[in-house]
Protein backbone atom coordinates (compact mmCIF):
# COMPACT_ATOMS: atom_id res chain seq x y z
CA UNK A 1 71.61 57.04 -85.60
CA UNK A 2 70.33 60.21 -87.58
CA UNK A 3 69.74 59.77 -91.10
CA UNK A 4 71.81 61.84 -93.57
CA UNK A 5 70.03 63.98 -96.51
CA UNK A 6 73.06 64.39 -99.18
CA UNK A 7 72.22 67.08 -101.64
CA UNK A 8 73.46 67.03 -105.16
CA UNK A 9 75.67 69.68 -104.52
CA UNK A 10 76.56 68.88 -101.01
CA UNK A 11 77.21 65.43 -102.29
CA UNK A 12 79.56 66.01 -105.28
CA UNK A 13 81.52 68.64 -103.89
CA UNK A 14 83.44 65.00 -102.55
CA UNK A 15 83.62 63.30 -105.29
CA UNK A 16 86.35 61.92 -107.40
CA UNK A 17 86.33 59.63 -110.73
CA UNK A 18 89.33 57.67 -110.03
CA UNK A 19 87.85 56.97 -106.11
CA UNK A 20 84.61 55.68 -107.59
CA UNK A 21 86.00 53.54 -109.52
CA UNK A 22 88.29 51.90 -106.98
CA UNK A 23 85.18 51.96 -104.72
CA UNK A 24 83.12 50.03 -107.58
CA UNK A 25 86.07 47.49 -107.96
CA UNK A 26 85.88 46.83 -103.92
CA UNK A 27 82.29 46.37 -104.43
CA UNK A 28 82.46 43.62 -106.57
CA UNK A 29 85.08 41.31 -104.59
CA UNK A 30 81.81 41.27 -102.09
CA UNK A 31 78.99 38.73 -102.69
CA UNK A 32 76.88 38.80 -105.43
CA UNK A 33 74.55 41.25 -105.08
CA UNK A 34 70.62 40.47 -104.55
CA UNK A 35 68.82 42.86 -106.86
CA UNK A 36 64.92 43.66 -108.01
CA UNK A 37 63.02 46.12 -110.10
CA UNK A 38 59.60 47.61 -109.55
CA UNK A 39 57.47 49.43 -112.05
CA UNK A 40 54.10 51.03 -111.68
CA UNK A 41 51.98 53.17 -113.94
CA UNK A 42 49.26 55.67 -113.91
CA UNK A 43 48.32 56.40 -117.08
CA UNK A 44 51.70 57.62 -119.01
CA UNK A 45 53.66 58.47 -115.43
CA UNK A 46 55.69 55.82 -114.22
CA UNK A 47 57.02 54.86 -110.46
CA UNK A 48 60.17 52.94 -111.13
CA UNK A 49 62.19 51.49 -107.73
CA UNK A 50 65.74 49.28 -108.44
CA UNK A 51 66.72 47.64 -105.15
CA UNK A 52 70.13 45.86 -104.29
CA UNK A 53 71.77 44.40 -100.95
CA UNK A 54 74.99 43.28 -100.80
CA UNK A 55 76.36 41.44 -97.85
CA UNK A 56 79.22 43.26 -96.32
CA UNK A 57 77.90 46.82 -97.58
CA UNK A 58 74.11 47.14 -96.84
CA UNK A 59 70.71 47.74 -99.09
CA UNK A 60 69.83 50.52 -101.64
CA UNK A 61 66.69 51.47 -103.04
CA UNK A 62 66.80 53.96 -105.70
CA UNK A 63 63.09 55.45 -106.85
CA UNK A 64 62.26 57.71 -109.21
CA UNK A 65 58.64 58.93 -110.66
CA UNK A 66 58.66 60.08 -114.24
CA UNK A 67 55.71 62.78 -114.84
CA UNK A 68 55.08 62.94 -118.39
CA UNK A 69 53.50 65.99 -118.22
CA UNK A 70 56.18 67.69 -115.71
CA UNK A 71 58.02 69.53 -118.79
CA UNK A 72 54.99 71.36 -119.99
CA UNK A 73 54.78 72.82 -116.56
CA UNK A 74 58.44 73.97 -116.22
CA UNK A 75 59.25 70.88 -113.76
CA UNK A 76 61.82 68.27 -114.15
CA UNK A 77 60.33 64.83 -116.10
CA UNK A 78 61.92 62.89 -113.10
CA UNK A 79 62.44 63.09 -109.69
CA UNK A 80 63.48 60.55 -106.96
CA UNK A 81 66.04 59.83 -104.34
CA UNK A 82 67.83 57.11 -103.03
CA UNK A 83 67.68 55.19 -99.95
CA UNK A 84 70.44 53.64 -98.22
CA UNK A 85 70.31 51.18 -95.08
CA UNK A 86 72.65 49.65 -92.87
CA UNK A 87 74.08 46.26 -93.23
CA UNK A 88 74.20 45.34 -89.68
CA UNK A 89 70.87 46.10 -88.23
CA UNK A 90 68.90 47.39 -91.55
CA UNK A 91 69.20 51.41 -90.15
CA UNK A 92 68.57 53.66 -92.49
CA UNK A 93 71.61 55.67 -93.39
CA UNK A 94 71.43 58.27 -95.89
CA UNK A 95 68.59 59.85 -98.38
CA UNK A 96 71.13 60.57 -101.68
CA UNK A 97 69.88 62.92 -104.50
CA UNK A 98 68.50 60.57 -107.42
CA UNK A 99 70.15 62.86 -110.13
CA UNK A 100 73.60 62.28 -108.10
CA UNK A 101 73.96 59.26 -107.92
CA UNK A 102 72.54 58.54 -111.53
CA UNK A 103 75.29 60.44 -113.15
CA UNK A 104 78.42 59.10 -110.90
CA UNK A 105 77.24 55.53 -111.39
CA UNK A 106 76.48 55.80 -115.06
CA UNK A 107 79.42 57.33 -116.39
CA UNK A 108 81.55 55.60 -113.28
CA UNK A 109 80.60 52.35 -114.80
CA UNK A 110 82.05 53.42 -118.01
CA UNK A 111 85.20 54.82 -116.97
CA UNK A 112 86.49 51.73 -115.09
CA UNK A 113 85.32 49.30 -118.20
CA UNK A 114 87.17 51.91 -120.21
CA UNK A 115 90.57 52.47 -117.91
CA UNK A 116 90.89 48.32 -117.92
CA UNK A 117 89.90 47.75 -121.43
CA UNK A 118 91.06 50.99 -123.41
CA UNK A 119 94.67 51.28 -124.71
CA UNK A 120 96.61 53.39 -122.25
CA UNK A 121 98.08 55.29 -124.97
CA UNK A 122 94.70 56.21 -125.98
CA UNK A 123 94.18 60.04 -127.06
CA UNK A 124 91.56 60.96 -128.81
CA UNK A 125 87.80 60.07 -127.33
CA UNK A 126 84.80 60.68 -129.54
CA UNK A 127 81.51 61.28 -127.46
CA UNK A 128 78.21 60.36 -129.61
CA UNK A 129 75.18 62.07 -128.01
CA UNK A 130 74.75 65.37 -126.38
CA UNK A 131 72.38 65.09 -124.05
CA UNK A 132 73.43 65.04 -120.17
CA UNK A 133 75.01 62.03 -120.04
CA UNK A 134 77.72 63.54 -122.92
CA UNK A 135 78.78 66.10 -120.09
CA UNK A 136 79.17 63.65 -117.43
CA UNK A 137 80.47 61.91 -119.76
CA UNK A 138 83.39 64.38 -120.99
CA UNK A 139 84.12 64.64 -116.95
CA UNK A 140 84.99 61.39 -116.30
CA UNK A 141 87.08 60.71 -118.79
CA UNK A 142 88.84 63.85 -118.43
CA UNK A 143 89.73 62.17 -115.00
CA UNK A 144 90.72 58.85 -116.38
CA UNK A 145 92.44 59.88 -119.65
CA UNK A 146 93.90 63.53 -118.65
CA UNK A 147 96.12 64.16 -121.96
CA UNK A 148 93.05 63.16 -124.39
CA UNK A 149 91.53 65.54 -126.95
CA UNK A 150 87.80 65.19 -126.99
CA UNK A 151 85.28 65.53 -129.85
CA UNK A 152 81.36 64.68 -130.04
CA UNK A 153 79.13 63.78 -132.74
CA UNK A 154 75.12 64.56 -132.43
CA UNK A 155 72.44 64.67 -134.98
CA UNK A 156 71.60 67.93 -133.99
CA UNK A 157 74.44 69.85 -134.26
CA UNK A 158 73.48 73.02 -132.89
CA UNK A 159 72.98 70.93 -129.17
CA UNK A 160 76.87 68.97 -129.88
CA UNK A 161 78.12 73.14 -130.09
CA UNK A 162 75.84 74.17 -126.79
CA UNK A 163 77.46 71.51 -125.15
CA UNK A 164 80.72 71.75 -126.53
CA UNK A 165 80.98 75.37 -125.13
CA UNK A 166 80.54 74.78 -121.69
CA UNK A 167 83.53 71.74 -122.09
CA UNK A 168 86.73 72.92 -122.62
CA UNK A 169 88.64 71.53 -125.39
CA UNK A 170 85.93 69.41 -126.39
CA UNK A 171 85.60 69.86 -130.68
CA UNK A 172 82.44 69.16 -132.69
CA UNK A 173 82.78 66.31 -135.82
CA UNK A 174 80.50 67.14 -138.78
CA UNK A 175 80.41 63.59 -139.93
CA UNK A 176 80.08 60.43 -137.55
CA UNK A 177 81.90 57.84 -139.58
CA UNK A 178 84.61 60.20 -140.18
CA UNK A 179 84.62 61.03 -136.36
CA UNK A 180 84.75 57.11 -135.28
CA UNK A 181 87.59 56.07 -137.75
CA UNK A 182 89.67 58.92 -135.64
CA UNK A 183 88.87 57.66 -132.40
CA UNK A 184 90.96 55.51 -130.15
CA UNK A 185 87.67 55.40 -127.74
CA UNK A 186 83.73 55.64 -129.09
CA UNK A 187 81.64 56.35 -125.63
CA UNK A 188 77.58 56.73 -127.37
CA UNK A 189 75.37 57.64 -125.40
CA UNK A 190 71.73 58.14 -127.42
CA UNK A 191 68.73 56.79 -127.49
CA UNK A 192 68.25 55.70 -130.78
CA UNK A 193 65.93 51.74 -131.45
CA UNK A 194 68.35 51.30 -134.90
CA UNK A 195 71.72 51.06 -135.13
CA UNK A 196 74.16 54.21 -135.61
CA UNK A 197 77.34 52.83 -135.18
CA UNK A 198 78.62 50.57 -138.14
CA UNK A 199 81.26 47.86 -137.20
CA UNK A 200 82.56 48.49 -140.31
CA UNK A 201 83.92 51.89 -139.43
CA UNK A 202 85.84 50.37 -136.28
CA UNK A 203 89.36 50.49 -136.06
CA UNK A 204 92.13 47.91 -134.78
CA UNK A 205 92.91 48.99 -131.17
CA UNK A 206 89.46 50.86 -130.65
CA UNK A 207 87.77 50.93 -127.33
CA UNK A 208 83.99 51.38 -127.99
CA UNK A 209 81.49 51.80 -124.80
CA UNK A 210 78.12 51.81 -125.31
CA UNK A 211 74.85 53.41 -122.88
CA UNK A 212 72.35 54.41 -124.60
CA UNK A 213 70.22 51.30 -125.35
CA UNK A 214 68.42 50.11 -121.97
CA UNK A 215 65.61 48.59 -123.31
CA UNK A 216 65.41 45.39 -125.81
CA UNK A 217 64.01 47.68 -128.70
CA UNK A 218 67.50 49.73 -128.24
CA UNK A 219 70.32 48.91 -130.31
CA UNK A 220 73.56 52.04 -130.77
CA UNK A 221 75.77 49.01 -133.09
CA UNK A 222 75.13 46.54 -135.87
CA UNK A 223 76.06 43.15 -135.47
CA UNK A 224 79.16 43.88 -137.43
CA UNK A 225 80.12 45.97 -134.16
CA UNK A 226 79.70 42.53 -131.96
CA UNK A 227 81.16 40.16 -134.59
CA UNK A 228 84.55 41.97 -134.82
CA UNK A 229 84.90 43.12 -131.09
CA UNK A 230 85.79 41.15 -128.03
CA UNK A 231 82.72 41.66 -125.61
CA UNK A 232 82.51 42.76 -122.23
CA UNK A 233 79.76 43.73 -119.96
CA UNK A 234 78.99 45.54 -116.43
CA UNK A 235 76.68 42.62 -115.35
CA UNK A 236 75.29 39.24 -117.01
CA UNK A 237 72.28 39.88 -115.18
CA UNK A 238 71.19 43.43 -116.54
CA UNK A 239 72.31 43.17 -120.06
CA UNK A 240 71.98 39.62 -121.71
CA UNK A 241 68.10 39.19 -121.68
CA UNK A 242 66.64 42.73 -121.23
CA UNK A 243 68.65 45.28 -123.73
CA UNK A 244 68.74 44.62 -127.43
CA UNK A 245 71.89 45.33 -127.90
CA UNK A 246 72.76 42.07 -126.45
CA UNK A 247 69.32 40.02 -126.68
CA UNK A 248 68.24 40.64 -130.81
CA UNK A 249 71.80 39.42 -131.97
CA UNK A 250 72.25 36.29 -129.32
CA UNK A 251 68.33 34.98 -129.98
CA UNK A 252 69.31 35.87 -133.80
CA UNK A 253 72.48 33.63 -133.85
CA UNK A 254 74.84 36.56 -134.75
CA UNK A 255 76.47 36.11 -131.56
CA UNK A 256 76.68 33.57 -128.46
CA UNK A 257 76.84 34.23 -125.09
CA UNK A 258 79.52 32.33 -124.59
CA UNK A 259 80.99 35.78 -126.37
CA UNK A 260 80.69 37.62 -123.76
CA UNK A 261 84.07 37.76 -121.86
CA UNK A 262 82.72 38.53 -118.67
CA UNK A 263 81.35 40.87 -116.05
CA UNK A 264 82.87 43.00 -113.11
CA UNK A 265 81.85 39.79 -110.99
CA UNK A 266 85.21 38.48 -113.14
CA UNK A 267 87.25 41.98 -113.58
CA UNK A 268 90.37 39.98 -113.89
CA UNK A 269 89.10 38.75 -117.06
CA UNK A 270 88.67 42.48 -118.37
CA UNK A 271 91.54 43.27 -119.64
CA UNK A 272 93.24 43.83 -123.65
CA UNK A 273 95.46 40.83 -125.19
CA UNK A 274 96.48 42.86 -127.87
CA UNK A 275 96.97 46.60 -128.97
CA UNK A 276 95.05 45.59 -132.57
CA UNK A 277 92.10 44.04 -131.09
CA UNK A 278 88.79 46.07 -130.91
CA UNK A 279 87.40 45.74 -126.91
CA UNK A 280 83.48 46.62 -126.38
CA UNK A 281 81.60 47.50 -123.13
CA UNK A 282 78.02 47.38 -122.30
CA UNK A 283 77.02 49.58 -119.62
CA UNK A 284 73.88 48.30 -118.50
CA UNK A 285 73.73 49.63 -114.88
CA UNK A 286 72.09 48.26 -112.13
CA UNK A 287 70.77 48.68 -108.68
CA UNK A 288 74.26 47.23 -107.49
CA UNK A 289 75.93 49.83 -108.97
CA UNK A 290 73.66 52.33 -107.44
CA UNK A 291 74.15 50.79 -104.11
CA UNK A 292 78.13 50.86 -104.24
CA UNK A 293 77.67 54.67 -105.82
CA UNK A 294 75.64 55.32 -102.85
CA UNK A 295 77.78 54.42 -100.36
CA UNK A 296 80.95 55.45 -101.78
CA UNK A 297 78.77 59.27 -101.73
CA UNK A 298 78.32 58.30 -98.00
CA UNK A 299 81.84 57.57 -97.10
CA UNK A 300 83.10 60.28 -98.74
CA UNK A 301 80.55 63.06 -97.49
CA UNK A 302 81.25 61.62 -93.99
CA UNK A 303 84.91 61.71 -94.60
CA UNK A 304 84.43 65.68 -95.06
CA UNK A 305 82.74 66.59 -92.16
């Protein structure tokens, strides 16, 4: 078997949002999947590798070395690639571009949450963050909500209107509460440790879906958010006990985990019982999701030869 090297470009001339997120809801009526993390450090550089293997689809490990000093010399802060093996005799498959599969997964993981939980009639998405998740970001749920009018919100306004003019359509708010209170769906996407988004400003019938925070110093809602939203995340196993936004609140008391109406492992449970209520999502990704990403790239690169 000859290995496959999938370029970025190669790779998402393929692609579709819709597809990926059928191909993530196949992935998850297979076993649980088996998944690790490895980190390693010289100095301030960083080695990170997320594995997964899922019976009935094969094992991915996704690695990536973070450079600190990389920018100062005109090179990329990270690099990395992913490697996928067979399921049947442990072959490997495919070498996937890191950045690829980063950006299909993330904002994948957000569009299904969002296309189960979100009100269909849902029109108007507010995008908080401009960095390069906002653009994937603005593509995927282009694909899943085609008639929506987009706006985005970023401290920096000058980088919301760089952005903004290579997205068609998409507006730039001057003031974030103001912005929220218009939304029917808040996807934030920033790396901030203290809250930005007030539960206060939600609305009834508001879909919020929140990336940033990956870490258990991260936190992009107050517990306000939590208290008056019905919970959902991508996976118990990556959210409850490593990122804040879930961890501070349930060791504080503000919330159980009992509130947490479940993960993709229980997709039937993710859906709206009412067009008032307020639904949140925690996209905490995963080497799983890398691994059905990864060979849902495959499939559909081998598909177009």
């Amino acid at each position: 078997m000859s290995i496959k090297f999938i370029s970025y470009d190669e790779g998402e001339a393929n692609l579709d949002w819709l597809g990926l997120c059928d191909a993530l809801k196949v992935g998850h009526k297979l076993p649980k999947a088996e998944i690790d993390d490895t980190l390693l450090y010289r100095g301030s550089d960083t080695l990170l590798s997320r594995s997964a293997w899922i019976d009935g689809m094969g094992v991915a490990v996704k690695s990536a070395t973070v450079f600190s000093d990389n920018p100062k010399a005109g090179k990329p802060l990270i690099h990395g690639t992913v490697s996928l093996f067979s399921d049947l005799d442990g072959v490997p498959e495919a070498f996937i571009d890191f950045q690829l599969v980063t950006k299909w997964k993330t904002a994948g993981d957000s569009l299904l949450a969002a296309r189960k939980l979100a009100r269909k009639d849902s029109r108007n998405i507010l995008i908080v963050g401009a960095g390069e998740v906002a653009t994937n970001l603005y593509q995927a749920y282009s694909a899943g909500f085609p008639e929506a009018n987009f706006t985005i919100w970023n401290r920096t306004r000058a980088n919301a209107e760089k952005l903004a003019a290579d997205c068609p359509g998409l507006q730039v708010a001057d003031d974030l509460e103001t912005a929220v209170k218009s939304a029917d769906i808040v996807t934030s996407a920033t790396m901030v440790t203290n809250p930005i988004l007030k539960g206060e400003w939600f609305q009834p019938g508001q879909h919020i879906d929140l990336i940033g925070a990956y870490r258990p110093d991260m936190r992009e809602v107050d517990d306000t958010a939590l208290t008056r939203s019905r919970i959902f995340v991508d996976s118990y196993d990556t959210t409850v006990e490593h990122i804040g936004e879930l961890k501070t609140p349930i060791e504080a008391g503000v919330i159980k985990r009992a509130d947490l109406q479940g993960d993709y492992y229980a997709i039937k449970q993710f859906q709206r019982h009412s067009d008032d209520e307020i639904t949140l999502f925690k996209n905490g990704g995963g080497a799983h999701l890398d691994l059905m990403t990864s060979r849902y790239i495959l499939d559909a690169w081998q598909a177009a030869q």
